[in-house]
C-alpha atoms as a PDB file:
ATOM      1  CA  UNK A   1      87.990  15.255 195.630  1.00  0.00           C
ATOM      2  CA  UNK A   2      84.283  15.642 193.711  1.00  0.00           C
ATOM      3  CA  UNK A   3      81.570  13.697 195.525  1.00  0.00           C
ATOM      4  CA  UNK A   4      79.331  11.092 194.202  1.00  0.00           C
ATOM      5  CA  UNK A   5      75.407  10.943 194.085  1.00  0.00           C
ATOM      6  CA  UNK A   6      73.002   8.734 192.465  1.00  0.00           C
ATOM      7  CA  UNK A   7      70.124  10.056 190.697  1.00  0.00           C
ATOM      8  CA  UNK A   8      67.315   8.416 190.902  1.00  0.00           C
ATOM      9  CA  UNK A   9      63.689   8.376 189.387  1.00  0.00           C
ATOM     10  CA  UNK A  10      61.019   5.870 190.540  1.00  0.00           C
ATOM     11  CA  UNK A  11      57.343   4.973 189.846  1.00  0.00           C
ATOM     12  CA  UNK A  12      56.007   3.081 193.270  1.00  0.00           C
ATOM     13  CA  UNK A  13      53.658   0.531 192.273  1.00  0.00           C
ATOM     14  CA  UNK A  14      52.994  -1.416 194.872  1.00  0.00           C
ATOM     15  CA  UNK A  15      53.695   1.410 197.969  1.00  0.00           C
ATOM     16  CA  UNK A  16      53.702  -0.835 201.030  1.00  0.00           C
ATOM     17  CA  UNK A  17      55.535  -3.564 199.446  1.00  0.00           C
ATOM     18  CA  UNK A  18      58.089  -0.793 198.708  1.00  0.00           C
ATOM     19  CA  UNK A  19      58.545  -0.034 202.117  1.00  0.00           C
ATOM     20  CA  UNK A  20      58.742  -2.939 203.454  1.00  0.00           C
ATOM     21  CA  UNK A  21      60.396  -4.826 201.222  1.00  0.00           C
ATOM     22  CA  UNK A  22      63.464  -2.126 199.993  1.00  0.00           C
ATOM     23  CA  UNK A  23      62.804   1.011 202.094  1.00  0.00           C
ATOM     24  CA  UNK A  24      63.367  -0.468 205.569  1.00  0.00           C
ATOM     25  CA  UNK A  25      66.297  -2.603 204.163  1.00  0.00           C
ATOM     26  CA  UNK A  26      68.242  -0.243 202.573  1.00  0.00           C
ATOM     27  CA  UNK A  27      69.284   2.113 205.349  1.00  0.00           C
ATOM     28  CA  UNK A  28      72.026  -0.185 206.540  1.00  0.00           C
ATOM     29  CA  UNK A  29      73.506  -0.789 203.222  1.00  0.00           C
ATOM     30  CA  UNK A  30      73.252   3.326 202.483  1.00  0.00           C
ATOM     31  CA  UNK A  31      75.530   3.741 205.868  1.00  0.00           C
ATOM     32  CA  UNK A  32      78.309   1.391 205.083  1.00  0.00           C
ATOM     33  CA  UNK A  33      79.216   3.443 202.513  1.00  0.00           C
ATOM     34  CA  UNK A  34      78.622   6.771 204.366  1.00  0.00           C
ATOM     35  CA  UNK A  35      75.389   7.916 202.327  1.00  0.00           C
ATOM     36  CA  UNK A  36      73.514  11.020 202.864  1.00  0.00           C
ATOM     37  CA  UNK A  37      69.937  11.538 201.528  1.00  0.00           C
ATOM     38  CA  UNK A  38      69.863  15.183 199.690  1.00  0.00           C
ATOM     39  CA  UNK A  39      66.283  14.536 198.319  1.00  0.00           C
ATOM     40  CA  UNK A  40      63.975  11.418 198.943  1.00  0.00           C
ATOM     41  CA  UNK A  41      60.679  12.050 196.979  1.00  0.00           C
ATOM     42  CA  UNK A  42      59.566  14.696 198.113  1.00  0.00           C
ATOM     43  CA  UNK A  43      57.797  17.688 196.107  1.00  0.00           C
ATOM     44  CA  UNK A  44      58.672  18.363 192.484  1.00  0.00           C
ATOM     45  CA  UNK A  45      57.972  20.179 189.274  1.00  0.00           C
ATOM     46  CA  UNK A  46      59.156  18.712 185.935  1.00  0.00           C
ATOM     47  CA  UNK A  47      60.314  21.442 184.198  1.00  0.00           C
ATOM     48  CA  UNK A  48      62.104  19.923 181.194  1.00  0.00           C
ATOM     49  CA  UNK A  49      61.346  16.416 179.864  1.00  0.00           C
ATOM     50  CA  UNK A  50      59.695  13.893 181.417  1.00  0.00           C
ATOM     51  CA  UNK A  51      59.657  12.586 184.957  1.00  0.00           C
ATOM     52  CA  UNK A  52      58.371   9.646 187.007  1.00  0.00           C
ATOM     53  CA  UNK A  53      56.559  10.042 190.715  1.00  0.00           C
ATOM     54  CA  UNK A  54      59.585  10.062 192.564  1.00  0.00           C
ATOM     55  CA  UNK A  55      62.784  11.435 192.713  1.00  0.00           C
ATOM     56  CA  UNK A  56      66.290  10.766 194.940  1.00  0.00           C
ATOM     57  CA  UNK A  57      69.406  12.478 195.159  1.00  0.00           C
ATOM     58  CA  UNK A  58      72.072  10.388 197.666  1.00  0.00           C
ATOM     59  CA  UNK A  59      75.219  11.763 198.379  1.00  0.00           C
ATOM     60  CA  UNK A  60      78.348   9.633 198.783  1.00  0.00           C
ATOM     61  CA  UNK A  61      82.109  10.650 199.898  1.00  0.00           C
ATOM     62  CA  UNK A  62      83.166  10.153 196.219  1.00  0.00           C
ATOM     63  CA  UNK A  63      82.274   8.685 192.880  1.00  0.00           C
ATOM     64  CA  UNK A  64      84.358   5.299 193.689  1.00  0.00           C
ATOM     65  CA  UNK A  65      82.163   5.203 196.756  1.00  0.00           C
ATOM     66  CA  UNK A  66      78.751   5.337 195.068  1.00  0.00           C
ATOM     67  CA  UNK A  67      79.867   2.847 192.627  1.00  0.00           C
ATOM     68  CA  UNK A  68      81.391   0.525 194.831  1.00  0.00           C
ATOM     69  CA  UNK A  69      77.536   0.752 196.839  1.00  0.00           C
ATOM     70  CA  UNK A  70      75.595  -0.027 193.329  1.00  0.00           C
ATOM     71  CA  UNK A  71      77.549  -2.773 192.478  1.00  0.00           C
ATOM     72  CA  UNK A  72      77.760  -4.451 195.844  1.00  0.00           C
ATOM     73  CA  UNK A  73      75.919  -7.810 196.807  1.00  0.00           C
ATOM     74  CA  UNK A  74      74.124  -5.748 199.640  1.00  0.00           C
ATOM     75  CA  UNK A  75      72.788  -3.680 197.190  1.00  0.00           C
ATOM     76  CA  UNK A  76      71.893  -5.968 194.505  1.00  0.00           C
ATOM     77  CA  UNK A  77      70.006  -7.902 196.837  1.00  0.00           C
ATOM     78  CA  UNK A  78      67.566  -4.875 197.679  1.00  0.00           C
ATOM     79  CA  UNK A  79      67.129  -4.239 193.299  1.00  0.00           C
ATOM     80  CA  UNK A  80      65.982  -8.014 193.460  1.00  0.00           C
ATOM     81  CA  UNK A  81      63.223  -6.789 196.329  1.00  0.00           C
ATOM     82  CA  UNK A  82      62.675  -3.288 194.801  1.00  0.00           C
ATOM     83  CA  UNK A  83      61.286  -4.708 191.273  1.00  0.00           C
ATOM     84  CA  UNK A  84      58.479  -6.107 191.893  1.00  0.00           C
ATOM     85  CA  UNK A  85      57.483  -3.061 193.680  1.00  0.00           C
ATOM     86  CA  UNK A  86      58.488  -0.077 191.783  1.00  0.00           C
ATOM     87  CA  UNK A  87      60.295   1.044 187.935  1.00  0.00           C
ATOM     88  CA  UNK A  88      63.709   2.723 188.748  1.00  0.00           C
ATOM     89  CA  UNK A  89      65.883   4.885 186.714  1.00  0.00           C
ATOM     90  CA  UNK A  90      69.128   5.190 188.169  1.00  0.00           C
ATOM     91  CA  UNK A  91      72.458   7.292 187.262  1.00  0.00           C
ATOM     92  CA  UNK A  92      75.607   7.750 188.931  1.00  0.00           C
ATOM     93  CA  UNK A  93      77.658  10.995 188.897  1.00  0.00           C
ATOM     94  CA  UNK A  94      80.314  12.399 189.787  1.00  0.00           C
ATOM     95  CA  UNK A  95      80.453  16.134 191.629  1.00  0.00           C
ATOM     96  CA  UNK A  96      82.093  18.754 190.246  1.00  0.00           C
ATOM     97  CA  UNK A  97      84.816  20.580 192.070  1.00  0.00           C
ATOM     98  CA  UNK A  98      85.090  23.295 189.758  1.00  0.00           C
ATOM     99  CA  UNK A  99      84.802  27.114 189.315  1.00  0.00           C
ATOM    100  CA  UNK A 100      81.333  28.580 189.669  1.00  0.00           C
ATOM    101  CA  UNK A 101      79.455  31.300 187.931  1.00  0.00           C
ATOM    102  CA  UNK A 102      79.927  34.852 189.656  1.00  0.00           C
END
């Protein structure tokens, strides 16, 4: 079965009310559903497009999973603390399981 990941691009406003308010909080919600971090802002070229100052890639079991994290009352609890900090664009996707080029 394909994973799941959420792509996400953020602009921090407010850094330390970011961390404090949806950084430190979010770790337990990201392990109930068996998260992984793949990227977590770290350094980036925008090749294509445009971009915003951050970028995350989490990893979940399966699409249903990552879903089923977005949508819960955990999570939309941390959006509610993440706003006034930061602008998020957010996608969920599902993996592909497929052949690959050779």
């Amino acid at each position: 079965m394909p994973k799941g990941s959420w792509v996400a691009r953020v602009d921090v406003h407010d850094l330390e009310g970011y961390k404090r308010d949806y950084v430190a909080n979010n770790g337990a919600v990201f392990a109930n559903f068996g998260a992984k971090f793949l990227t977590r802002g770290e350094k980036y070229e925008t090749a294509e497009g445009s971009s915003r100052s951050r970028n995350v890639v989490i990893e979940f079991k399966d699409y249903d999973t990552a879903v089923a994290c977005y949508r819960s009352p955990e999570y939309q609890a941390l959006i509610a603390k993440r706003k006034p900090h930061a602008e998020n664009d957010l996608v969920i996707v599902e993996g592909y399981d497929g052949p690959q080029p050779s």
